[in-house]
Structures are given as structure tokens and as C-alpha cells.
C-alpha atoms as a PDB file:
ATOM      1  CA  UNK A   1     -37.381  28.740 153.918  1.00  0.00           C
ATOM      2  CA  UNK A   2     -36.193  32.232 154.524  1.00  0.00           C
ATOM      3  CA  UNK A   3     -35.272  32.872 158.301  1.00  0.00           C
ATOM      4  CA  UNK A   4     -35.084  36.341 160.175  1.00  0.00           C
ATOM      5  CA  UNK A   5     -32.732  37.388 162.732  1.00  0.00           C
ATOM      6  CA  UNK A   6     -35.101  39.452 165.185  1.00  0.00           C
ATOM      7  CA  UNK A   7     -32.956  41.417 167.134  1.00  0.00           C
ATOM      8  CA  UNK A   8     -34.077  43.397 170.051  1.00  0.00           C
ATOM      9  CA  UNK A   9     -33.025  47.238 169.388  1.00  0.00           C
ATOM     10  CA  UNK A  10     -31.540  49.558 172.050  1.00  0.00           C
ATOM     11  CA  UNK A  11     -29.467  47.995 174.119  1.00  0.00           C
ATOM     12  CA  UNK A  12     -25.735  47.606 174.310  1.00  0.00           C
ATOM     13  CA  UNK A  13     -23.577  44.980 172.674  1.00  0.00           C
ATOM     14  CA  UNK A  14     -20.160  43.369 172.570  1.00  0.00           C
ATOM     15  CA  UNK A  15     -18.285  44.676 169.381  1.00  0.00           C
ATOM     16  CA  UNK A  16     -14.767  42.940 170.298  1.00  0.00           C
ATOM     17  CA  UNK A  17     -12.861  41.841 172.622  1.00  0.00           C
ATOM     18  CA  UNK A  18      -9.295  41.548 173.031  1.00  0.00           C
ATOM     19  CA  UNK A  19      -7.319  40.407 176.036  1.00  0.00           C
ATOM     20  CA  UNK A  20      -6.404  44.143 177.314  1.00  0.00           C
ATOM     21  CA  UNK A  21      -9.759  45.856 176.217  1.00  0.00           C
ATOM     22  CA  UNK A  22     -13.469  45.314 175.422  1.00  0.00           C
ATOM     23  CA  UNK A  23     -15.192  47.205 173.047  1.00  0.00           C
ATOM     24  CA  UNK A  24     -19.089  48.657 173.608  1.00  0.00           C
ATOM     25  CA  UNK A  25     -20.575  49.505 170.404  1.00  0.00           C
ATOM     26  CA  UNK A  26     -17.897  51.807 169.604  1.00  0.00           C
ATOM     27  CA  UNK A  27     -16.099  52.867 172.802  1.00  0.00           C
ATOM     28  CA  UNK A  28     -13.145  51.044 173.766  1.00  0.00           C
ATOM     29  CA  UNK A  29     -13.099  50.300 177.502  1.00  0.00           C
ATOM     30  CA  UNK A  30      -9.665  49.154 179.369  1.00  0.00           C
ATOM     31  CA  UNK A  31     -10.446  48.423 183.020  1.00  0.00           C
ATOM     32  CA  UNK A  32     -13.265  46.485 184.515  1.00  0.00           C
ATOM     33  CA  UNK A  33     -17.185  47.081 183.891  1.00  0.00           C
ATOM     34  CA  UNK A  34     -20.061  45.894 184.389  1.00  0.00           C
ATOM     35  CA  UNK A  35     -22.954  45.848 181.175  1.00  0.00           C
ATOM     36  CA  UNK A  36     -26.369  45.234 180.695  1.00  0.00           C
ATOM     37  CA  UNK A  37     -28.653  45.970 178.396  1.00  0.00           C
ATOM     38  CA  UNK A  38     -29.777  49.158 179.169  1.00  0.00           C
ATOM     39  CA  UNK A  39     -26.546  50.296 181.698  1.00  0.00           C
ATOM     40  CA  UNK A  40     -22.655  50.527 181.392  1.00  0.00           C
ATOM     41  CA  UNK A  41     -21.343  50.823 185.218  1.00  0.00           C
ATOM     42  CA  UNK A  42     -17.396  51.438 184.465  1.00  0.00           C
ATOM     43  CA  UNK A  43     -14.363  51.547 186.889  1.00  0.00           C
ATOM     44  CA  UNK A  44     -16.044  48.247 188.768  1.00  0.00           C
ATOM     45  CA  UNK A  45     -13.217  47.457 190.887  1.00  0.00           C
ATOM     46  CA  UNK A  46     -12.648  43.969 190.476  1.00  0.00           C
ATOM     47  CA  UNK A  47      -9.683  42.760 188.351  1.00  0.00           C
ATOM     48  CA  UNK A  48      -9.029  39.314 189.293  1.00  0.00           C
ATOM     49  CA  UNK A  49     -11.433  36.348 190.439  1.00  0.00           C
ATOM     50  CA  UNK A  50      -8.789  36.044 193.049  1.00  0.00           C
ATOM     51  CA  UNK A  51      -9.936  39.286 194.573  1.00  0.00           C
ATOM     52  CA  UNK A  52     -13.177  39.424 193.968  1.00  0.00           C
ATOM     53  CA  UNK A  53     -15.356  40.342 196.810  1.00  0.00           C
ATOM     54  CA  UNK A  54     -18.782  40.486 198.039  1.00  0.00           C
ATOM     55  CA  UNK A  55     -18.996  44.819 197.774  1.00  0.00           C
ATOM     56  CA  UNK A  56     -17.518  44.553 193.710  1.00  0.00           C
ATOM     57  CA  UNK A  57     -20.680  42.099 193.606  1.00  0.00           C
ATOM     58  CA  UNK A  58     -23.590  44.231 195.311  1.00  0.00           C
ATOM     59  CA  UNK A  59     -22.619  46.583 192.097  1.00  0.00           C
ATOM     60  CA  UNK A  60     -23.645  43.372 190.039  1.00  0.00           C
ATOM     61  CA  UNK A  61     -26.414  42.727 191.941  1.00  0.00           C
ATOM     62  CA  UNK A  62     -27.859  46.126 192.393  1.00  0.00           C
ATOM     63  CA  UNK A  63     -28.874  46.228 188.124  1.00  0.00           C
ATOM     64  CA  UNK A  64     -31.237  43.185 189.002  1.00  0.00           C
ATOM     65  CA  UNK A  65     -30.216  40.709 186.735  1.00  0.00           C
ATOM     66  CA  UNK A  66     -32.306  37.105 185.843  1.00  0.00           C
ATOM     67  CA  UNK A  67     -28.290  35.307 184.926  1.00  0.00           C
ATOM     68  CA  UNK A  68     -25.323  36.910 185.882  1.00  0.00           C
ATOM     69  CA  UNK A  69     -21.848  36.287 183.629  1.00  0.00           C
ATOM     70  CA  UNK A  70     -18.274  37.053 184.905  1.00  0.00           C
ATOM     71  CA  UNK A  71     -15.617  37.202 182.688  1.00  0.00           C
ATOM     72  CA  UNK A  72     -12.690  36.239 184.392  1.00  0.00           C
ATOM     73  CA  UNK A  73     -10.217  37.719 182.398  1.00  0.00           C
ATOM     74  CA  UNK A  74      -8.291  36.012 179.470  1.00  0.00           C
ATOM     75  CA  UNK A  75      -9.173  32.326 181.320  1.00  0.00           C
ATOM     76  CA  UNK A  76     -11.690  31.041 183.016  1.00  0.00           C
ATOM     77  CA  UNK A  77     -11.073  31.800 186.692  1.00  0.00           C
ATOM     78  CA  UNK A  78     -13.166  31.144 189.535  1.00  0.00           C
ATOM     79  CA  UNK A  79     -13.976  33.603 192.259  1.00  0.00           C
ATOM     80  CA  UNK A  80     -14.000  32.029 195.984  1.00  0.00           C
ATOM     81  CA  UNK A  81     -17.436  30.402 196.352  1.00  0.00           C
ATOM     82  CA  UNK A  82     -18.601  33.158 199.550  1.00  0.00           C
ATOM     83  CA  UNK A  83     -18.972  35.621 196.389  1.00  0.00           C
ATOM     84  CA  UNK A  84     -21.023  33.664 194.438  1.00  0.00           C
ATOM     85  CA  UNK A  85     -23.118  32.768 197.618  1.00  0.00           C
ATOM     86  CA  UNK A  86     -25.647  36.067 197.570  1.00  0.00           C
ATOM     87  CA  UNK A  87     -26.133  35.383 193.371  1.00  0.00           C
ATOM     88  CA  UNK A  88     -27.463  32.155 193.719  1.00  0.00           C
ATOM     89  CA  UNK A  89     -29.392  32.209 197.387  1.00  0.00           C
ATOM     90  CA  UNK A  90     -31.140  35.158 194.996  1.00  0.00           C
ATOM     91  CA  UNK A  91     -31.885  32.096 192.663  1.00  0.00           C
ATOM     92  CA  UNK A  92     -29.967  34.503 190.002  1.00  0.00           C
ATOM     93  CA  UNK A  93     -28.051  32.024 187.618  1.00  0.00           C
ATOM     94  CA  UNK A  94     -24.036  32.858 187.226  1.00  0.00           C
ATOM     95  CA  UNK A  95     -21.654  31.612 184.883  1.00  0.00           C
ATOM     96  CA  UNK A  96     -18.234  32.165 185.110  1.00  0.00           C
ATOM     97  CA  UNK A  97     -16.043  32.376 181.703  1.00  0.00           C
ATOM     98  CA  UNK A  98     -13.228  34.134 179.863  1.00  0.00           C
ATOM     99  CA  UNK A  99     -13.573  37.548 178.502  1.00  0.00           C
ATOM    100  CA  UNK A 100     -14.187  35.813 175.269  1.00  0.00           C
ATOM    101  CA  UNK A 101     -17.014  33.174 175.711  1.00  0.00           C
ATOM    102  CA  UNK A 102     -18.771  35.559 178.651  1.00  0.00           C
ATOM    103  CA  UNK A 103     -19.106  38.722 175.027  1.00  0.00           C
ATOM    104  CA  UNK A 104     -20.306  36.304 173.095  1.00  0.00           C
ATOM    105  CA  UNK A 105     -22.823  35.092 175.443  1.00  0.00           C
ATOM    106  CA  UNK A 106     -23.813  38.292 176.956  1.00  0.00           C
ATOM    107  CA  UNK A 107     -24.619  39.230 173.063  1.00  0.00           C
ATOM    108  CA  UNK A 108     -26.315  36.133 172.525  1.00  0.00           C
ATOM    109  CA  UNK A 109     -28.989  36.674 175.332  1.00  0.00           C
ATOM    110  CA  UNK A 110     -29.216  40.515 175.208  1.00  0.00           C
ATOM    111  CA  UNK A 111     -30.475  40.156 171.861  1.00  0.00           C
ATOM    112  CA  UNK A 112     -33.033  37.656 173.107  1.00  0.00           C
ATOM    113  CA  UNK A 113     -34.335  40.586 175.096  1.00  0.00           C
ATOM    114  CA  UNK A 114     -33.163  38.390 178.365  1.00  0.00           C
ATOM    115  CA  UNK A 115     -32.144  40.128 181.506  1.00  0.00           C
ATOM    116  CA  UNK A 116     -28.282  39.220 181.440  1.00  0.00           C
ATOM    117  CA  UNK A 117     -25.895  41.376 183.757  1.00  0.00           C
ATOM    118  CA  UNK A 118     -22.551  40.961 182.056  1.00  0.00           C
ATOM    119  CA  UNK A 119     -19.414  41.735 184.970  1.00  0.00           C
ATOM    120  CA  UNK A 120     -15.944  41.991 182.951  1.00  0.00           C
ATOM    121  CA  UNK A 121     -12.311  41.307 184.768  1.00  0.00           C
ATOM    122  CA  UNK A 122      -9.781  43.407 183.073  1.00  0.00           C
ATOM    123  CA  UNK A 123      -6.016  43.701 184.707  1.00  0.00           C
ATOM    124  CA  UNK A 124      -5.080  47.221 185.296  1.00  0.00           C
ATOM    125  CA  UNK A 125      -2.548  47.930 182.861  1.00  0.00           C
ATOM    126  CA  UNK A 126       1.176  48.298 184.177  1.00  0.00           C
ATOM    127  CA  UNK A 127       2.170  51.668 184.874  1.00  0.00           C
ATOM    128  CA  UNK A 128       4.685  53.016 182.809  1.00  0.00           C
ATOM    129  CA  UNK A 129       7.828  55.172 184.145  1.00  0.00           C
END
């Protein structure tokens, strides 16, 4: 039996990821993003599930997503439940994950053609002197 891998063309995909950066096809990106399939929003301001608040999520929910994943960073982290609140009285699924699991997900469903909004935690780097 021969199988196929039918993969949806045109959209964006996970190519690495690595505990300071994540990389987009071929760009490297160091500070929180957002990604869907069709749409890269970069500079979201969110760095830590700790912080996270309802404005870094209208962001999320403003590219209309059907499941929402947030990487929390190297671990799984959760945000306080009041953020998650607008996601799921939307009936819009949300996972929360590490940086890791949430790529390989968001990659997973994008090529299914689904409508996945992918928001990625990454810690501002320390500022050198």
C-alpha cells in the first residue's frame, strides 16, 4: 500500500524551535508572535503566562481562529484562567503547551488545512552592557 502525505501548500510552518528562538520557514524570530496559516503578527507582547493579559489576547483573537495554542515558553505554563475566559465563551478550543509540543502541533493541523492560531511566549533576551 503506498500512502501520500497531502500537504496543504501556502501557508506558514514551524522549521525549529529552540528555547530562545523559533524559526518560520526560514526567518529566525526571537521575541513573541503570533502565527497562522496565512499571517505572522510579530512583537506580540506577551512573554510570560504569568503576564498574560486579556489586550495580548484580542491580538489572538482578532485572526479568527477554530483552536487556539499558546506556547508557554520552554514549559508548560498556564495563564490566569480570566484570559482564557473570552477563547472559550467564543467556543474557540485552547491548548496551552511548551514552545516545543505547541510547533509541532501548530504544524500538524496547519497542514490539515485547519484554522489553528498559534500564540508563542518567548523571554526578552537580557540586555547586554
Amino acid at each position: 500500500m503506498q500512502l501520500v502525505h497531502d500537504r496543504a501548500e501556502g501557508y506558514f510552518f514551524i522549521r525549529a524551535c529552540r528555547p530562545d528562538a523559533i524559526t518560520i520557514i526560514d526567518r529566525e524570530l526571537h521575541a513573541s508572535f503570533i502565527i497562522a496559516p496565512d499571517r505572522i503578527v510579530e512583537d506580540w507582547p506577551a512573554q510570560s503566562a504569568a503576564t498574560l493579559d486579556l489586550a495580548a489576547m484580542e491580538a489572538v483573537l482578532a485572526l479568527d481562529p477554530e483552536l487556539v495554542l499558546l506556547g508557554s515558553g520552554a514549559r508548560q505554563e498556564f495563564p490566569p484562567p480570566t484570559v482564557l475566559l473570552p477563547l472559550l465563551c467564543r467556543g474557540i478550543g485552547v491548548e496551552v503547551m511548551d514552545n516545543a509540543a505547541a510547533s509541532r502541533t501548530y504544524n500538524l493541523l496547519a497542514a490539515e488545512g485547519r484554522r489553528v492560531v498559534a500564540a508563542f511566549m518567548l523571554a526578552a533576551a537580557p540586555a547586554t552592557a
